[in-house]
Protein backbone atom coordinates (compact mmCIF):
# COMPACT_ATOMS: atom_id res chain seq x y z
CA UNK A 1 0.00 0.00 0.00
CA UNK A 2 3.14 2.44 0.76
CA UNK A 3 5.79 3.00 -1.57
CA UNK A 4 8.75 5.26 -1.10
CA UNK A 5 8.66 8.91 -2.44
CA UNK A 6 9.73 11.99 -2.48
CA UNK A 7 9.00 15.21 -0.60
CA UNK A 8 6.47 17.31 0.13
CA UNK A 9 5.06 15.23 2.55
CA UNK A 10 1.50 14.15 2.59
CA UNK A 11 -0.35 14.91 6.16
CA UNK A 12 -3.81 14.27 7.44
CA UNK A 13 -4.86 15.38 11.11
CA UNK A 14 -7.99 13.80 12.39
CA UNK A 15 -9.55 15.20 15.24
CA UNK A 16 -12.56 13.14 16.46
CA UNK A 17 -15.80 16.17 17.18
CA UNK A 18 -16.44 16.15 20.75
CA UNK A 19 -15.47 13.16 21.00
CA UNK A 20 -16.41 11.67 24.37
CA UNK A 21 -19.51 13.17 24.23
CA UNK A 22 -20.28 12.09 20.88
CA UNK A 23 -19.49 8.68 22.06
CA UNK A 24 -22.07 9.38 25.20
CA UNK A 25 -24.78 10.59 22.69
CA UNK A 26 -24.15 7.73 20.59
CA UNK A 27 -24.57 5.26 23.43
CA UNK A 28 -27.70 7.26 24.61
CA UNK A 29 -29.10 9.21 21.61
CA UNK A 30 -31.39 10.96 23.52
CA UNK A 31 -29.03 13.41 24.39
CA UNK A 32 -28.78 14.38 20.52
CA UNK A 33 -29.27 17.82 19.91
CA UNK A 34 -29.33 18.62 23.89
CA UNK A 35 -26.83 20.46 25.67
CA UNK A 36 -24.37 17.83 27.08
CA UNK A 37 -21.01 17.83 29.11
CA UNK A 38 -18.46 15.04 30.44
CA UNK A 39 -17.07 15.82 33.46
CA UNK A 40 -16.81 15.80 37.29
CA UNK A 41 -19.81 16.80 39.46
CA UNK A 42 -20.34 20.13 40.67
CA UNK A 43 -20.40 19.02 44.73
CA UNK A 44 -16.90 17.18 44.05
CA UNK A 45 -15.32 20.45 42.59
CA UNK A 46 -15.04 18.47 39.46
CA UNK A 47 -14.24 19.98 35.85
CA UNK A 48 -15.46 19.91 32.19
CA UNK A 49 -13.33 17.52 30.08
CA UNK A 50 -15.77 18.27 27.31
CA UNK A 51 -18.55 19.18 26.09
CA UNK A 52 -21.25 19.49 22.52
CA UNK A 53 -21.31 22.34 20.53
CA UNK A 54 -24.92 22.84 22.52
CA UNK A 55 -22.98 23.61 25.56
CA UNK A 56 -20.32 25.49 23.54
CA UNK A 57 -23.39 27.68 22.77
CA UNK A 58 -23.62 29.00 26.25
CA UNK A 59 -20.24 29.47 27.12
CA UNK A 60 -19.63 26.13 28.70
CA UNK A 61 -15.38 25.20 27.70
CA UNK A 62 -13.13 22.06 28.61
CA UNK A 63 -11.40 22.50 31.83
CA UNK A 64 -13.99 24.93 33.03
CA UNK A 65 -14.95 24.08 36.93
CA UNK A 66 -18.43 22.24 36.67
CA UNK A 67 -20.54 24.46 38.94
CA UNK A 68 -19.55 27.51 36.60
CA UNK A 69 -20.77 25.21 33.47
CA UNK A 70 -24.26 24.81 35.43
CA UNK A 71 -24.60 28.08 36.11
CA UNK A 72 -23.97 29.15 32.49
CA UNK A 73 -26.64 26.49 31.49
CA UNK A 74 -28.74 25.15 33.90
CA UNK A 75 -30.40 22.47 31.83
CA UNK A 76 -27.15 20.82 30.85
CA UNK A 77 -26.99 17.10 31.21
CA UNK A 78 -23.63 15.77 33.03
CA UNK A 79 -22.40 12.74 32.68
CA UNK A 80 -19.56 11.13 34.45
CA UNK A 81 -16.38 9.98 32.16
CA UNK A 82 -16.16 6.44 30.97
CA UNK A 83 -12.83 6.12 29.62
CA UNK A 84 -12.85 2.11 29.24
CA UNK A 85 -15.93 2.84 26.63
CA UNK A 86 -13.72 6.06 25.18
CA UNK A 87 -11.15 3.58 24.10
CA UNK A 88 -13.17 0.71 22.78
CA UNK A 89 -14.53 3.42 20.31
CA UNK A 90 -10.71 4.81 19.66
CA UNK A 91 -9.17 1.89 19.12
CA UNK A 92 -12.06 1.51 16.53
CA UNK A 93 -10.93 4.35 14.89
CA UNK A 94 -7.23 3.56 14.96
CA UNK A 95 -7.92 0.53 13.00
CA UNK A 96 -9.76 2.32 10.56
CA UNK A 97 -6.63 4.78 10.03
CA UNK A 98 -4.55 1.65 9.77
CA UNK A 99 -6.11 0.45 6.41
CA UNK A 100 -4.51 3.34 4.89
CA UNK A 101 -1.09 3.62 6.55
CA UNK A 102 0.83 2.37 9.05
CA UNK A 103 2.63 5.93 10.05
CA UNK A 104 0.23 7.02 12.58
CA UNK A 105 0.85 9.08 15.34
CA UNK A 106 -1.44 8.69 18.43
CA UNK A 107 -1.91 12.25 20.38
CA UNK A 108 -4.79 11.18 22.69
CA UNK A 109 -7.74 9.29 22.36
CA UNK A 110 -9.68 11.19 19.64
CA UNK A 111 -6.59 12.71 17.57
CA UNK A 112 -3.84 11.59 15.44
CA UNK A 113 -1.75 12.06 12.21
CA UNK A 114 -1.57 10.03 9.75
CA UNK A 115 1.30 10.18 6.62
CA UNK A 116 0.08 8.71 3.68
CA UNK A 117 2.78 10.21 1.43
CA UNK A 118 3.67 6.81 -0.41
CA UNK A 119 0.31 5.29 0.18
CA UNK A 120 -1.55 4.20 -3.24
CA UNK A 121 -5.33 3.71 -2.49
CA UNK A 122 -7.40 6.31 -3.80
CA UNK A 123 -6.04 7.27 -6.57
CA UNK A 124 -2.86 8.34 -3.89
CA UNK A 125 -4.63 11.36 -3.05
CA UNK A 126 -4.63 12.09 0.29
CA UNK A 127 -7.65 14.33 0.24
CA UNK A 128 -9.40 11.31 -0.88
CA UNK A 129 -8.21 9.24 1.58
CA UNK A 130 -9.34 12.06 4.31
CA UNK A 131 -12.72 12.30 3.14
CA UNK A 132 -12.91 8.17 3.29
CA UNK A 133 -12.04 8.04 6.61
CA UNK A 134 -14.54 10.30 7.61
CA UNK A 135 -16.69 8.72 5.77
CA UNK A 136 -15.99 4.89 7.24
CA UNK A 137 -15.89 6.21 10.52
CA UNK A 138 -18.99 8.25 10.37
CA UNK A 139 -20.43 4.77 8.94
CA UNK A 140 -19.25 2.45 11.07
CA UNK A 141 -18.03 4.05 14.37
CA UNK A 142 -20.94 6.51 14.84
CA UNK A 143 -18.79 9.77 15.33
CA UNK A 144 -17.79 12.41 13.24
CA UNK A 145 -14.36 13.49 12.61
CA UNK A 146 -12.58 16.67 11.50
CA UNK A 147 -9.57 16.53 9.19
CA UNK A 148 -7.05 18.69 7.91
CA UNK A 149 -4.75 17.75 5.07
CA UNK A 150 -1.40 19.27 4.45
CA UNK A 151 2.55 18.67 3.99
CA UNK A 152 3.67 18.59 7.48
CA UNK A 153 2.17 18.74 10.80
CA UNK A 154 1.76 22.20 12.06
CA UNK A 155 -0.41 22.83 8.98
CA UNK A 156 -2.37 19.95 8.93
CA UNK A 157 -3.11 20.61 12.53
CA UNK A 158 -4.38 23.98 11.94
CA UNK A 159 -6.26 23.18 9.21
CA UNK A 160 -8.25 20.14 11.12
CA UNK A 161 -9.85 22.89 12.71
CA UNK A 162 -10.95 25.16 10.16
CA UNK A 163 -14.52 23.61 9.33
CA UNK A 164 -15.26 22.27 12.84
CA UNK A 165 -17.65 19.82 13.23
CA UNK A 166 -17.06 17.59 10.80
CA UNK A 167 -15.13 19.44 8.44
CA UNK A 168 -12.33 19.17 5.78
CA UNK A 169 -9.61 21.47 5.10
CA UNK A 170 -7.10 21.02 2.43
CA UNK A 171 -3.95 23.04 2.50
CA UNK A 172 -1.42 22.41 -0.79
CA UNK A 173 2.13 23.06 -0.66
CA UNK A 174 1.21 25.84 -3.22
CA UNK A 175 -1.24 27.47 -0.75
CA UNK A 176 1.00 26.94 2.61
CA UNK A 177 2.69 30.32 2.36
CA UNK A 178 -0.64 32.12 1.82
CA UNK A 179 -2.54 30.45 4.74
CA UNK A 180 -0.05 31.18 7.14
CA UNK A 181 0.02 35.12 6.63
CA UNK A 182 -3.30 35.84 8.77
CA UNK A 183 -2.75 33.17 11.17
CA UNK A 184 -3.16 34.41 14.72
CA UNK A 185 0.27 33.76 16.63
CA UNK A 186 -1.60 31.80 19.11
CA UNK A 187 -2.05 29.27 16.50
CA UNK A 188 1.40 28.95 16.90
CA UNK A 189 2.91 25.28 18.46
CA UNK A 190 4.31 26.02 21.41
CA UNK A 191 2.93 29.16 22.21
CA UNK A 192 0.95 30.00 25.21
CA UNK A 193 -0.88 32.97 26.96
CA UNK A 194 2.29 33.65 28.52
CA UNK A 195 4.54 33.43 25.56
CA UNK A 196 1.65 35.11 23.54
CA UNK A 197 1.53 38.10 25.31
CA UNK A 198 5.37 38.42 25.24
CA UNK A 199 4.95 38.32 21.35
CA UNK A 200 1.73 40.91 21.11
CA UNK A 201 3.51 42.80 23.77
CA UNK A 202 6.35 43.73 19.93
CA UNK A 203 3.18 44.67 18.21
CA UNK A 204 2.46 41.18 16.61
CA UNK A 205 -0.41 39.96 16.20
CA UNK A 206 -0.45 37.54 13.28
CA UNK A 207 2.49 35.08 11.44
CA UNK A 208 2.60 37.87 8.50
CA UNK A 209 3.53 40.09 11.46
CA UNK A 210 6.51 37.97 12.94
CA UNK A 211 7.79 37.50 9.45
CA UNK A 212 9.19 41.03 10.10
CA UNK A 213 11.84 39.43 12.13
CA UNK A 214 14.87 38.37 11.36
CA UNK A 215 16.04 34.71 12.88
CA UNK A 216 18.79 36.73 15.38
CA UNK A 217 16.35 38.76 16.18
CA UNK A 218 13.79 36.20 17.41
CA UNK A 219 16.44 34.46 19.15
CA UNK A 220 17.67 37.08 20.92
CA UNK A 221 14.39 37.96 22.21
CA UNK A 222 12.96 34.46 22.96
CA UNK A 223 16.32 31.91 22.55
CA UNK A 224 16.37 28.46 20.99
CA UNK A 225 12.42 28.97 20.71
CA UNK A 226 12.86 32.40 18.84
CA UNK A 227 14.29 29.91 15.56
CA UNK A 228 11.26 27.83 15.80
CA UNK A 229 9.34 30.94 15.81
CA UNK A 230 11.02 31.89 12.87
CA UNK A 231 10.39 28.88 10.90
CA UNK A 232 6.25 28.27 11.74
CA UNK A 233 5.35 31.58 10.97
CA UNK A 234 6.53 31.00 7.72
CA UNK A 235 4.75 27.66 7.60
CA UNK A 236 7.86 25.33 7.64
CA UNK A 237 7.82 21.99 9.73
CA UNK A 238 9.73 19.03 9.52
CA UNK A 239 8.67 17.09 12.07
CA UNK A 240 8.29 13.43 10.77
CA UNK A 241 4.73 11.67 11.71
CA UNK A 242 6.52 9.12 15.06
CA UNK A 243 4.65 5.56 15.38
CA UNK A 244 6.01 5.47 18.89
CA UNK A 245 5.59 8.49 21.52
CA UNK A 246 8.52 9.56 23.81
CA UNK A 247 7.09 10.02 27.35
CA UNK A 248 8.78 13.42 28.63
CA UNK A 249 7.17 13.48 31.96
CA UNK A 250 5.03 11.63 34.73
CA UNK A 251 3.26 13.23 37.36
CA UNK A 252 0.31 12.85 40.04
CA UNK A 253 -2.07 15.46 41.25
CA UNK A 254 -4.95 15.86 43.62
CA UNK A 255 -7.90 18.08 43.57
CA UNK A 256 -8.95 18.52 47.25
CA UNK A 257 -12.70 18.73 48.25
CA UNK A 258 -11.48 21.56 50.58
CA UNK A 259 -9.07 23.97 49.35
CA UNK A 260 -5.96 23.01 52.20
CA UNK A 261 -3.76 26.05 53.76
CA UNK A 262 -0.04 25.87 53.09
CA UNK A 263 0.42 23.52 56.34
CA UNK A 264 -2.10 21.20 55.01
CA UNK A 265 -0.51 21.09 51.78
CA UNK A 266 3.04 19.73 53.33
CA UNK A 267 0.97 17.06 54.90
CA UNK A 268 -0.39 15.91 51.51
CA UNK A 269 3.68 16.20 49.97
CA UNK A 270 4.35 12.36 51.52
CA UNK A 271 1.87 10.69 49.64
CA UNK A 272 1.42 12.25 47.06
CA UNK A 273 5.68 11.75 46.18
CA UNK A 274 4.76 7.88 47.69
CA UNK A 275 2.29 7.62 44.23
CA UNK A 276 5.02 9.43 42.28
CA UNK A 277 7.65 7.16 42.90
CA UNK A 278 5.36 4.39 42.26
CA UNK A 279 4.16 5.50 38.86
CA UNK A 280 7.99 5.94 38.15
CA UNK A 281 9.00 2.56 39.17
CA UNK A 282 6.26 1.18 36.38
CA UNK A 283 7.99 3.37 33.39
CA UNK A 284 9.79 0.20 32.28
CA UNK A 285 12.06 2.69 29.45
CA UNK A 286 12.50 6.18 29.81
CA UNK A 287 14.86 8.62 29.77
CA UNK A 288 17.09 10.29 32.61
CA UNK A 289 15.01 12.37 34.88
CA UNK A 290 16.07 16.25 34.61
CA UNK A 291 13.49 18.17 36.81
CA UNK A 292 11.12 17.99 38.88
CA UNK A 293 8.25 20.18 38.98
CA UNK A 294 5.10 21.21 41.38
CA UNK A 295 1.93 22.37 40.29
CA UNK A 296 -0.22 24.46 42.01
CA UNK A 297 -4.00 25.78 41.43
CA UNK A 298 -4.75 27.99 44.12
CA UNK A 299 -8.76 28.64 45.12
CA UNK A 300 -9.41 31.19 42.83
CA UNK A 301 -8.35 28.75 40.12
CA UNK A 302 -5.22 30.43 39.39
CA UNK A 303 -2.24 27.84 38.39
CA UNK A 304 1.47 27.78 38.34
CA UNK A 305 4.21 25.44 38.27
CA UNK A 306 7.26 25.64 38.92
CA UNK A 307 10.97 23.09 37.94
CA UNK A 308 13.93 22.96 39.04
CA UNK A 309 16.77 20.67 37.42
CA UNK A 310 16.64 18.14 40.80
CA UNK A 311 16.27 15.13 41.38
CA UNK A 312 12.94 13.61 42.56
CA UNK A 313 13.01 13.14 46.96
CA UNK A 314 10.22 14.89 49.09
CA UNK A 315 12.79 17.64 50.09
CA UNK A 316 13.12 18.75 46.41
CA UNK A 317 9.11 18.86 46.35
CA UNK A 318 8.93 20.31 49.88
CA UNK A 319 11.59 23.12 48.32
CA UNK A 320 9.69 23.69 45.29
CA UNK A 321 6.54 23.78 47.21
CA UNK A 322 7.61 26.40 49.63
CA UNK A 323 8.73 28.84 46.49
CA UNK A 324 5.72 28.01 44.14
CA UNK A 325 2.87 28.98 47.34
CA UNK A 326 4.58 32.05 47.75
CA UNK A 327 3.51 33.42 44.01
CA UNK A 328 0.04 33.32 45.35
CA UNK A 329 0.06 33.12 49.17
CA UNK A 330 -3.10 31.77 49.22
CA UNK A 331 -5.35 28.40 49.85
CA UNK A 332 -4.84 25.65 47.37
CA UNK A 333 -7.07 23.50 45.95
CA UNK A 334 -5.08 21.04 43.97
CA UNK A 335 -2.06 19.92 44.13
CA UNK A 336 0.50 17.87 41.99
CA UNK A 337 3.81 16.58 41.73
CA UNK A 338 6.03 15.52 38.85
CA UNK A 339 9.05 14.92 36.86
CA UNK A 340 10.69 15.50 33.43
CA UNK A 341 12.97 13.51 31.55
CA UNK A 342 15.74 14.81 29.47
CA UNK A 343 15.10 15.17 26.02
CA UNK A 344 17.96 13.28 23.55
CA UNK A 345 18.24 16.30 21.70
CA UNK A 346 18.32 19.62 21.35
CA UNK A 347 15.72 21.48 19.52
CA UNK A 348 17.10 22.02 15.78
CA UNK A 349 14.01 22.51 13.51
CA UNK A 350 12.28 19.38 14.86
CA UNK A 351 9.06 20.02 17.14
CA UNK A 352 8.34 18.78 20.49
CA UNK A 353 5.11 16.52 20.34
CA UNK A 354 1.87 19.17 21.04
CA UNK A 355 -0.99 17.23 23.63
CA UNK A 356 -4.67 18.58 22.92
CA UNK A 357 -7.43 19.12 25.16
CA UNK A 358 -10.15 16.90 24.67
């Protein structure tokens, strides 16, 4: 089915609509066309991990604290997260994607790219093969997915998004240089509210804006990011589609049903590094560890984390812990613990894998 050619690259992202409450409507279709989330309940302090575009409709987001989402829409029908049944239906859709080509790359349950560069069915058009898998999986999954086509990732990703729900996109080599221009720079990988604001903050607003830079000048102001900067504004990505993921970190969190005062927080630092080091001890291959990090989400939902290149022990976390309270001085209401492994190279116009939201 897959022959060897020649660049550009051929690139579909699929990104599964909704998809684990498309998988709760189509296990109870009764919910269709109702206003629907997934998430924890509102008395446990529990979170949206998604939601329909009904919800969307009233303001209701992913990662949005449940009681908000029921005050924003009071008829909205919760549902608690089944994740066995979420991957029964992905692994559906993996072997779907795997009568087409074997270079898949897994990002989470309901997203992935595929490269089909050398692959021959339909007619080796990879806009074909796009709109077939939507089709097949429509047809015999029950969901609906979004696709974007392009030569390389960043691209492709950008463009799975365009017609949301169930939408196709189609970017050509030709038209790459074009579609970048208006971009926002949030569409950027890699770049954050934080990192956004530092970019907005030279008067840019869009890629055809940050073009204006030269390559030292992006690295001087930003470092070894300011040359990836340089390269996806311009819509150039070489990243190769990877059939096996590179874990960079593990970590463990709690969200407390009480939001706990800095003592109470050093109380929870024992076992919560106790399920740390277990979780570490059952990565069977990984990388050297080169920080550790803490994680904090104080009561007014305000986050922060903070590494240090140290090795894991519950005086590195109780260190870290101490310095990350102190940015907001104030009752926490989760907390979390973690580590990162070294990476086994440097940045040098490859991208670091990018992990979506549901």
């Amino acid at each position: 089915m897959q022959a060897n050619t020649s660049s550009p690259r051929k690139i579909i992202h699929c990104d599964c609509d909704c998809f684990y409450a498309a998988v709760e409507t189509l296990d109870n279709p009764s919910y269709a066309g109702r206003p629907l989330a997934v998430g924890g309940s509102a008395d446990q302090r529990g979170v949206i991990a998604t939601c329909n575009y009904e919800a969307r409709a009233f303001g209701v987001r992913s990662a949005m604290p449940t009681g908000k989402a029921l005050r924003l829409c009071p008829d909205l029908i919760l549902v608690a997260p089944r994740m066995n049944r979420y991957r029964e239906v992905s692994r559906k859709i993996l072997s779907i994607y795997r009568d087409y080509t074997e270079l898949i790359e897994p990002l989470s349950l309901d997203e992935a790219y595929l490269d089909v560069t050398g692959v021959t069915v339909c007619q080796g058009s990879a806009t074909l093969i796009a709109e077939d898998i939507r089709r097949r999986v429509r047809q015999e999954v029950g969901v609906t997915i979004s696709a974007g086509v392009a030569p390389n990732k960043f691209i492709a990703k950008v463009a799975s998004d365009w017609n949301k729900p169930d939408g196709l996109k189609v970017v050509t080599p030709e038209q790459v240089a074009e579609f970048v221009q208006a971009l926002p720079i949030e569409s950027l990988y890699g770049v954050g509210k934080v990192t956004a604001a530092r970019i907005r903050n030279l008067g840019v607003a869009t890629c055809s804006d940050l073009q204006q830079f030269s390559l030292v000048q992006l690295e001087q102001e930003f470092g070894s990011f300011g040359s990836r900067l340089y390269q996806l504004c311009r819509g150039i990505d070489e990243r190769e589609v990877s059939t096996s993921r590179v874990r960079k970190s593990v970590s463990v969190e709690e969200t407390f049903s009480q939001d706990l005062d800095r003592e109470a927080c050093l109380r929870q630092l024992p076992s919560l590094y106790e399920d740390l080091t277990t979780r570490l001890q059952r990565v069977a291959s990984r990388a050297p560890i080169d920080k550790s990090f803490v994680k904090l989400r104080f009561a007014d939902f305000v986050s922060t984390t903070l590494e240090r290149q140290l090795q894991p022990s519950l005086e590195t976390y109780e260190l870290l812990f101490e310095e990350a309270f102190q940015r907001g001085a104030r009752k926490v209401r989760l907390l979390g613990l973690g580590v990162r492994f070294r990476e086994p190279e440097r940045f040098q116009g490859q991208l670091d894998l990018f992990e979506t939201s549901v």
